[in-house]
PDB file of N, CA and C in Angstrom:
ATOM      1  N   UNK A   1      35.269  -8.487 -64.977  1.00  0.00           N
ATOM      2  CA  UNK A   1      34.329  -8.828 -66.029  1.00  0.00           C
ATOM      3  C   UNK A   1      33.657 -10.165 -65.745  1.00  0.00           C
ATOM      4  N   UNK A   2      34.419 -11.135 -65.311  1.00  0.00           N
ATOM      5  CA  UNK A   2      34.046 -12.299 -65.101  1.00  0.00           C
ATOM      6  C   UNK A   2      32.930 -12.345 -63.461  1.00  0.00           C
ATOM      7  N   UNK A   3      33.465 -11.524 -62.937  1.00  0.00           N
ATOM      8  CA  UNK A   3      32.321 -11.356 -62.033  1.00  0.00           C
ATOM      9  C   UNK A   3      31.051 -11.197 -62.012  1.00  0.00           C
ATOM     10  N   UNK A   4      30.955  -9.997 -62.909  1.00  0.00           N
ATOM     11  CA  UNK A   4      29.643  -9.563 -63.609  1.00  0.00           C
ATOM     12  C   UNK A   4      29.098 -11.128 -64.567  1.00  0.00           C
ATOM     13  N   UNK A   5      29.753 -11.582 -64.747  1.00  0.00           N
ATOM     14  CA  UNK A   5      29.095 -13.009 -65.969  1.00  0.00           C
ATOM     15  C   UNK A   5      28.485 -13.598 -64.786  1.00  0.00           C
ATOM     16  N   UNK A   6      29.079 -13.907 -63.716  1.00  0.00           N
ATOM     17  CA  UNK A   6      29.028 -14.495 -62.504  1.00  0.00           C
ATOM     18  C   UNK A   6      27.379 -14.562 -61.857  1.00  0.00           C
ATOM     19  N   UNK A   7      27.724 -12.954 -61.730  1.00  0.00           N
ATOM     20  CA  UNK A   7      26.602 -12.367 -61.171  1.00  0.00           C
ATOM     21  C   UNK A   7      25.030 -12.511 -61.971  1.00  0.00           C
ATOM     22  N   UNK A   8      25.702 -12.232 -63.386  1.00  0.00           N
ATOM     23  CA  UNK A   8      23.942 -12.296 -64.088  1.00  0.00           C
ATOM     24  C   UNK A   8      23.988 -13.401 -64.716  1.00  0.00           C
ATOM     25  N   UNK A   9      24.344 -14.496 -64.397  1.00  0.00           N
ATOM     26  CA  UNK A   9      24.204 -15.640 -64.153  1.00  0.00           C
ATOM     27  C   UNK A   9      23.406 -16.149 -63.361  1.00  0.00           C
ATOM     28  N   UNK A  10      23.774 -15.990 -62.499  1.00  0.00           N
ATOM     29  CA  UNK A  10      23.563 -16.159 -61.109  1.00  0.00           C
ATOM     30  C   UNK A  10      21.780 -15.537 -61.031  1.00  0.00           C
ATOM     31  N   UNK A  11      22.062 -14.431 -61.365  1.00  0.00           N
ATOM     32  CA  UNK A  11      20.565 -13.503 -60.955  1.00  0.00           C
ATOM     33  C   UNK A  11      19.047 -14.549 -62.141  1.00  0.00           C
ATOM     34  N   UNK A  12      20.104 -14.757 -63.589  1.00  0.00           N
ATOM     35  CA  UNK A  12      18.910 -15.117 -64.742  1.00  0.00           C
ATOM     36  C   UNK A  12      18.818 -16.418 -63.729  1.00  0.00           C
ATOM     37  N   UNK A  13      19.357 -17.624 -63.639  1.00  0.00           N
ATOM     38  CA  UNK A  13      19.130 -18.690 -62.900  1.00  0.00           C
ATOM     39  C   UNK A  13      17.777 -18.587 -61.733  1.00  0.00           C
ATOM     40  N   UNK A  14      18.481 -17.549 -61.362  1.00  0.00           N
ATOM     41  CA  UNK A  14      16.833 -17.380 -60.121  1.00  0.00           C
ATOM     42  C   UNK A  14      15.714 -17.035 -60.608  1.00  0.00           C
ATOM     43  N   UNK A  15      16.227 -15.879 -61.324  1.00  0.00           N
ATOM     44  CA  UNK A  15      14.611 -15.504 -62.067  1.00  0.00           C
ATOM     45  C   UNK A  15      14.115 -17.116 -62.825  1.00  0.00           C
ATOM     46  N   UNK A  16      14.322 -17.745 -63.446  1.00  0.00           N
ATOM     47  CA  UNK A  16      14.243 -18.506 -64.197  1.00  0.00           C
ATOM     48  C   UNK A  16      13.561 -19.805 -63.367  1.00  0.00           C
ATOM     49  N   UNK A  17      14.109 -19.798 -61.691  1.00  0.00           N
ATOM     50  CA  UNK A  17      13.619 -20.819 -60.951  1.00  0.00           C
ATOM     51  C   UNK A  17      12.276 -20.292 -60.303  1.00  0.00           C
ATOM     52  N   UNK A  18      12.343 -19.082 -60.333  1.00  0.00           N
ATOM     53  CA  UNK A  18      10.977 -17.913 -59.667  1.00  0.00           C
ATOM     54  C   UNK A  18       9.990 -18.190 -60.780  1.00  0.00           C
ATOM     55  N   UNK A  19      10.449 -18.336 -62.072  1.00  0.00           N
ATOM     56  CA  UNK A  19       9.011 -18.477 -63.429  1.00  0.00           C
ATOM     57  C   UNK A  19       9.017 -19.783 -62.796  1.00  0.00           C
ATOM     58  N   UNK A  20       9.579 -20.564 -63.051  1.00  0.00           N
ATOM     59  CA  UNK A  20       9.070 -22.054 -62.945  1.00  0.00           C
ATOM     60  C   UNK A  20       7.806 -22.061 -61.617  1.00  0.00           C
ATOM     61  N   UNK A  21       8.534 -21.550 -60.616  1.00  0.00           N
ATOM     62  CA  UNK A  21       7.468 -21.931 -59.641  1.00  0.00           C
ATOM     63  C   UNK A  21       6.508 -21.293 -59.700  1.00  0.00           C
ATOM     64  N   UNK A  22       6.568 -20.115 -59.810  1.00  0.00           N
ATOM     65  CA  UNK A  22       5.155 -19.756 -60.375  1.00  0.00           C
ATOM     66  C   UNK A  22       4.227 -20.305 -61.386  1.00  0.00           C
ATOM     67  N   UNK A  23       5.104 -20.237 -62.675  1.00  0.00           N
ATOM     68  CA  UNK A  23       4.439 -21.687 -63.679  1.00  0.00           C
ATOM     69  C   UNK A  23       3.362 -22.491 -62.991  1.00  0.00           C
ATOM     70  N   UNK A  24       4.223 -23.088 -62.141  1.00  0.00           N
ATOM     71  CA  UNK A  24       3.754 -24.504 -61.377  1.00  0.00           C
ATOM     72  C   UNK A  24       2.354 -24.076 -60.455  1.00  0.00           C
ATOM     73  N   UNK A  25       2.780 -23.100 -59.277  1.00  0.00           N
ATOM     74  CA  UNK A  25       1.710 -22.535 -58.939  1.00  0.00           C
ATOM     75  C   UNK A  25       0.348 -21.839 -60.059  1.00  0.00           C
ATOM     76  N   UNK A  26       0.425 -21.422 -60.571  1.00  0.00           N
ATOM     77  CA  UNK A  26      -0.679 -21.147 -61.655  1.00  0.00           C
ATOM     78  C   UNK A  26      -1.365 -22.455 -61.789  1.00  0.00           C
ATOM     79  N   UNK A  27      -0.689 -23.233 -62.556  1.00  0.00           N
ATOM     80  CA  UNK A  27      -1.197 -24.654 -63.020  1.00  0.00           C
ATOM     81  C   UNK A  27      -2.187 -25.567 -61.855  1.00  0.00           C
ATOM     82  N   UNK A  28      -1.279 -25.749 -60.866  1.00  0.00           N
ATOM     83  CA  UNK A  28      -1.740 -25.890 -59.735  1.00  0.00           C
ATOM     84  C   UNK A  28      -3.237 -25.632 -59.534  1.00  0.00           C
ATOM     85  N   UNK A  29      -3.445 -24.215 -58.942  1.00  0.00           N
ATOM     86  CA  UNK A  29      -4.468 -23.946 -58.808  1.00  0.00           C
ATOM     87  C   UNK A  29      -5.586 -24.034 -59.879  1.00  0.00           C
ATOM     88  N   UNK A  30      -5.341 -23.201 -61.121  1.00  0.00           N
ATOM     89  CA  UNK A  30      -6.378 -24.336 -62.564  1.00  0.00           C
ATOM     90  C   UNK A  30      -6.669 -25.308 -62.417  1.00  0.00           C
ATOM     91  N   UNK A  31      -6.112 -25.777 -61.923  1.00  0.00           N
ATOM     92  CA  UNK A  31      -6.131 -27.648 -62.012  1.00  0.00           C
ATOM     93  C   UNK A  31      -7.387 -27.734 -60.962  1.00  0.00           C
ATOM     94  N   UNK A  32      -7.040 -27.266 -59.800  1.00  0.00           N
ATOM     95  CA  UNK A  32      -8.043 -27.311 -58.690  1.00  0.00           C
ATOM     96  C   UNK A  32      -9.064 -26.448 -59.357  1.00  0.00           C
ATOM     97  N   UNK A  33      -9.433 -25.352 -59.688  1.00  0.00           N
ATOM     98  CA  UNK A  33     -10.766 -24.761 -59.810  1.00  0.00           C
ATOM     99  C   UNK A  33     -11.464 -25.232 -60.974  1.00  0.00           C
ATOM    100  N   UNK A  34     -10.888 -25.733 -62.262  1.00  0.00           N
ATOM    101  CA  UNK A  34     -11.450 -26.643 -63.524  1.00  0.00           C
ATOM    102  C   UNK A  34     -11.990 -27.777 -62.719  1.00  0.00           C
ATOM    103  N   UNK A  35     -11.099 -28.715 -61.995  1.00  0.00           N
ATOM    104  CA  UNK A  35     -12.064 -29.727 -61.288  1.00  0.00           C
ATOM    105  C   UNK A  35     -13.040 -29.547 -60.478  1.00  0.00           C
ATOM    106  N   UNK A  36     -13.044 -28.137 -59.903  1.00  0.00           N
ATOM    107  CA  UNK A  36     -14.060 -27.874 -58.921  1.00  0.00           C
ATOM    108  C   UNK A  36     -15.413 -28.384 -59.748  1.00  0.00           C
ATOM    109  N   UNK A  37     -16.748 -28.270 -58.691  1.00  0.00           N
ATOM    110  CA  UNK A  37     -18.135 -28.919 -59.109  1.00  0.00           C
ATOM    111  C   UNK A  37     -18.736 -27.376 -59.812  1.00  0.00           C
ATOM    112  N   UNK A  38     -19.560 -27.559 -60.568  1.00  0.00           N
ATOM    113  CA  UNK A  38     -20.183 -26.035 -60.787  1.00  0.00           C
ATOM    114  C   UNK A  38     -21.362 -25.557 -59.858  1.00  0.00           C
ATOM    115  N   UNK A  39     -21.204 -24.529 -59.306  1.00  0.00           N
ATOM    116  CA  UNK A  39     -22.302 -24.287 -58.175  1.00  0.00           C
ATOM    117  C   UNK A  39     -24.082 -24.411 -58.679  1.00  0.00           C
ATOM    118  N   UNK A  40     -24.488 -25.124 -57.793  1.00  0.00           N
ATOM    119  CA  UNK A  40     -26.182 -25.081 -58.104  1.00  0.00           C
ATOM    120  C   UNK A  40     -26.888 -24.442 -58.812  1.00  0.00           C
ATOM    121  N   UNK A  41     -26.381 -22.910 -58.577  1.00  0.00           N
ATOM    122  CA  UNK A  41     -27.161 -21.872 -58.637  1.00  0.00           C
ATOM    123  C   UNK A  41     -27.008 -21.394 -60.350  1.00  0.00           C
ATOM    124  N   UNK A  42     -25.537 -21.987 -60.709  1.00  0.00           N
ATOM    125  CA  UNK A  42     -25.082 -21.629 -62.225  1.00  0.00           C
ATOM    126  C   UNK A  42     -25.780 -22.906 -62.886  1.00  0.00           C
ATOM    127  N   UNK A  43     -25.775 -23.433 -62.182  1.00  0.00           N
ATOM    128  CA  UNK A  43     -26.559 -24.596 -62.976  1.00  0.00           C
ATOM    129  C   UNK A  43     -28.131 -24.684 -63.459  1.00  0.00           C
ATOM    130  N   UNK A  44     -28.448 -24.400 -62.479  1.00  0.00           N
ATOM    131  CA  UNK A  44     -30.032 -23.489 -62.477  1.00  0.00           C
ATOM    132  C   UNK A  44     -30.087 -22.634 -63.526  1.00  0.00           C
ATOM    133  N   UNK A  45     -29.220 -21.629 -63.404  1.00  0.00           N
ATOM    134  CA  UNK A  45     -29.554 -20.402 -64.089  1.00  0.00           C
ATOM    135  C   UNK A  45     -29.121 -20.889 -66.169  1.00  0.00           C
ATOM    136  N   UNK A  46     -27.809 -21.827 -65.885  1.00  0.00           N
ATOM    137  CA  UNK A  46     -28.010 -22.426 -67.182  1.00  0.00           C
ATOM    138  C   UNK A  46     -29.159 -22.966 -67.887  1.00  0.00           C
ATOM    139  N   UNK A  47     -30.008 -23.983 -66.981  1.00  0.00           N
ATOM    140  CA  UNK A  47     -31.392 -24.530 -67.304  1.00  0.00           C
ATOM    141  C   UNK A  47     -32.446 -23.491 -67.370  1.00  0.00           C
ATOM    142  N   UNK A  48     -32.201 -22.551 -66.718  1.00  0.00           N
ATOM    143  CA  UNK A  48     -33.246 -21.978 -67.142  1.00  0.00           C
ATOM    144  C   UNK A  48     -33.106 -20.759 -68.617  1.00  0.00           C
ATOM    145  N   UNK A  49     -31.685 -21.022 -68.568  1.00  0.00           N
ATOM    146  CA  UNK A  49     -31.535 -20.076 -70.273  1.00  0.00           C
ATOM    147  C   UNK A  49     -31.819 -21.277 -71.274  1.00  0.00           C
ATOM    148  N   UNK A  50     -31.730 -22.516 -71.063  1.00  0.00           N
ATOM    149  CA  UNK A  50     -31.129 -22.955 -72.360  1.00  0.00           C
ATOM    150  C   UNK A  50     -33.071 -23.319 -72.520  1.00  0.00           C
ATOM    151  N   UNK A  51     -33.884 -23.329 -71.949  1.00  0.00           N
ATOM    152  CA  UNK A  51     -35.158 -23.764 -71.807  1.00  0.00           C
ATOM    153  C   UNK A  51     -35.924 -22.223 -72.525  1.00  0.00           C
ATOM    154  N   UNK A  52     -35.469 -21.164 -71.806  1.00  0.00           N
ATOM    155  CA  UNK A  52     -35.856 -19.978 -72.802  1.00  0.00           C
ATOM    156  C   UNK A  52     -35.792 -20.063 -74.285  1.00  0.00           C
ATOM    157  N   UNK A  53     -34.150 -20.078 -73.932  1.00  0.00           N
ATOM    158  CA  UNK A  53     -33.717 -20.202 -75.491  1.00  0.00           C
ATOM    159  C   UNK A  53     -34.747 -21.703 -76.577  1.00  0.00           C
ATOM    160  N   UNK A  54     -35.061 -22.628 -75.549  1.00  0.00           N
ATOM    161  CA  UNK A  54     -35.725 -23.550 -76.237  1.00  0.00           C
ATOM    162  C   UNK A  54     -37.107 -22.714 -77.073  1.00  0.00           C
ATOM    163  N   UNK A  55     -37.586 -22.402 -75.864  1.00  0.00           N
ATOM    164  CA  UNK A  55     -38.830 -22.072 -76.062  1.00  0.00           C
ATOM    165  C   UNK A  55     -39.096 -20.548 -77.280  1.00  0.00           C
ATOM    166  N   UNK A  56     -37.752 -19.926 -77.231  1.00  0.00           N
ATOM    167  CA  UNK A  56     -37.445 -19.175 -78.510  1.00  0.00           C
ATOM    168  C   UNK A  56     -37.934 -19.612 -79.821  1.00  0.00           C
ATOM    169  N   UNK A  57     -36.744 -20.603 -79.912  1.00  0.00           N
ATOM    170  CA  UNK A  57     -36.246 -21.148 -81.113  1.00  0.00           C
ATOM    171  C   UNK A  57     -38.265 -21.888 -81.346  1.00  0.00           C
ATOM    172  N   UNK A  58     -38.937 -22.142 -80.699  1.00  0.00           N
ATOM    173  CA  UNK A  58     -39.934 -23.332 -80.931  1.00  0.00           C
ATOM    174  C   UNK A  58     -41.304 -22.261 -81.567  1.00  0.00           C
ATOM    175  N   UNK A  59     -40.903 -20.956 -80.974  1.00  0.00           N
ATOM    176  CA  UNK A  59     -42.071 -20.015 -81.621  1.00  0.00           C
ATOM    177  C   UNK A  59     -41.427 -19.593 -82.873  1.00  0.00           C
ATOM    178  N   UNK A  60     -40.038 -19.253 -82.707  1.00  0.00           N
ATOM    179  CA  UNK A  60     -39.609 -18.864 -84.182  1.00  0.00           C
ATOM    180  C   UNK A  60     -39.789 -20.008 -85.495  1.00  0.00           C
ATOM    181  N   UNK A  61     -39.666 -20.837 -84.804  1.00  0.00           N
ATOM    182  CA  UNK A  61     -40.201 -22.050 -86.500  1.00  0.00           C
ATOM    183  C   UNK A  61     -41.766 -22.455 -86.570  1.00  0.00           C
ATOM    184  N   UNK A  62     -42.727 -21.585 -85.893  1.00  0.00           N
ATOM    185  CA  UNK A  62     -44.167 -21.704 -85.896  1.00  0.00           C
ATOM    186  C   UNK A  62     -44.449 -20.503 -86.912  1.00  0.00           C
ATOM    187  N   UNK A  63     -43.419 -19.372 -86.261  1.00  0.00           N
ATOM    188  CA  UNK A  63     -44.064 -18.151 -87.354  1.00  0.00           C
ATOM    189  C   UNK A  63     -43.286 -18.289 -88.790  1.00  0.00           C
ATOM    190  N   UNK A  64     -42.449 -18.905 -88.984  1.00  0.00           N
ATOM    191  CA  UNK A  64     -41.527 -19.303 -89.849  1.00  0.00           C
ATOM    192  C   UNK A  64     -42.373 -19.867 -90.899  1.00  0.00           C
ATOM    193  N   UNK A  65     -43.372 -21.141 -90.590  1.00  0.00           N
ATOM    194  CA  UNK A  65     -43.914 -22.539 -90.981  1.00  0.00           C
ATOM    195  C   UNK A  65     -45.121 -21.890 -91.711  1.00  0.00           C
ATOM    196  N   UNK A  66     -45.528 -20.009 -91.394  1.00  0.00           N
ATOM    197  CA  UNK A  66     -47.019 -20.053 -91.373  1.00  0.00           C
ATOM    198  C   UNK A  66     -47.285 -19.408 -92.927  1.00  0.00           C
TER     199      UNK A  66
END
């Protein structure tokens, strides 16, 4: 009996050191791709929505006003 305690002991301990490092690995890498730079091209394509969207919003309070 005491073997078996032994054993899944033994086994939860590892699993338990296997989450951690994985944990760690996950985090890890987040860490690196949140700091990454945002590529040009998303950046672009942001400016050019939020400038649409400007130019939306600037006709909708003309026909709004009339």
């Amino acid at each position: 009996m005491t073997d078996k305690m032994n054993t899944h002991s033994k086994i939860a301990k590892e699993q338990s050191e296997v989450d951690r490092q994985i944990d760690d690995n996950l985090k890890l890498v987040f860490d690196q791709l949140a700091s990454a730079p945002v590529p040009d091209r998303f950046s672009d394509l942001l400016n050019k929505l939020r400038a649409a969207d400007e130019g939306t919003s600037q006709k909708g309070d003309d026909t709004n006003g009339s």
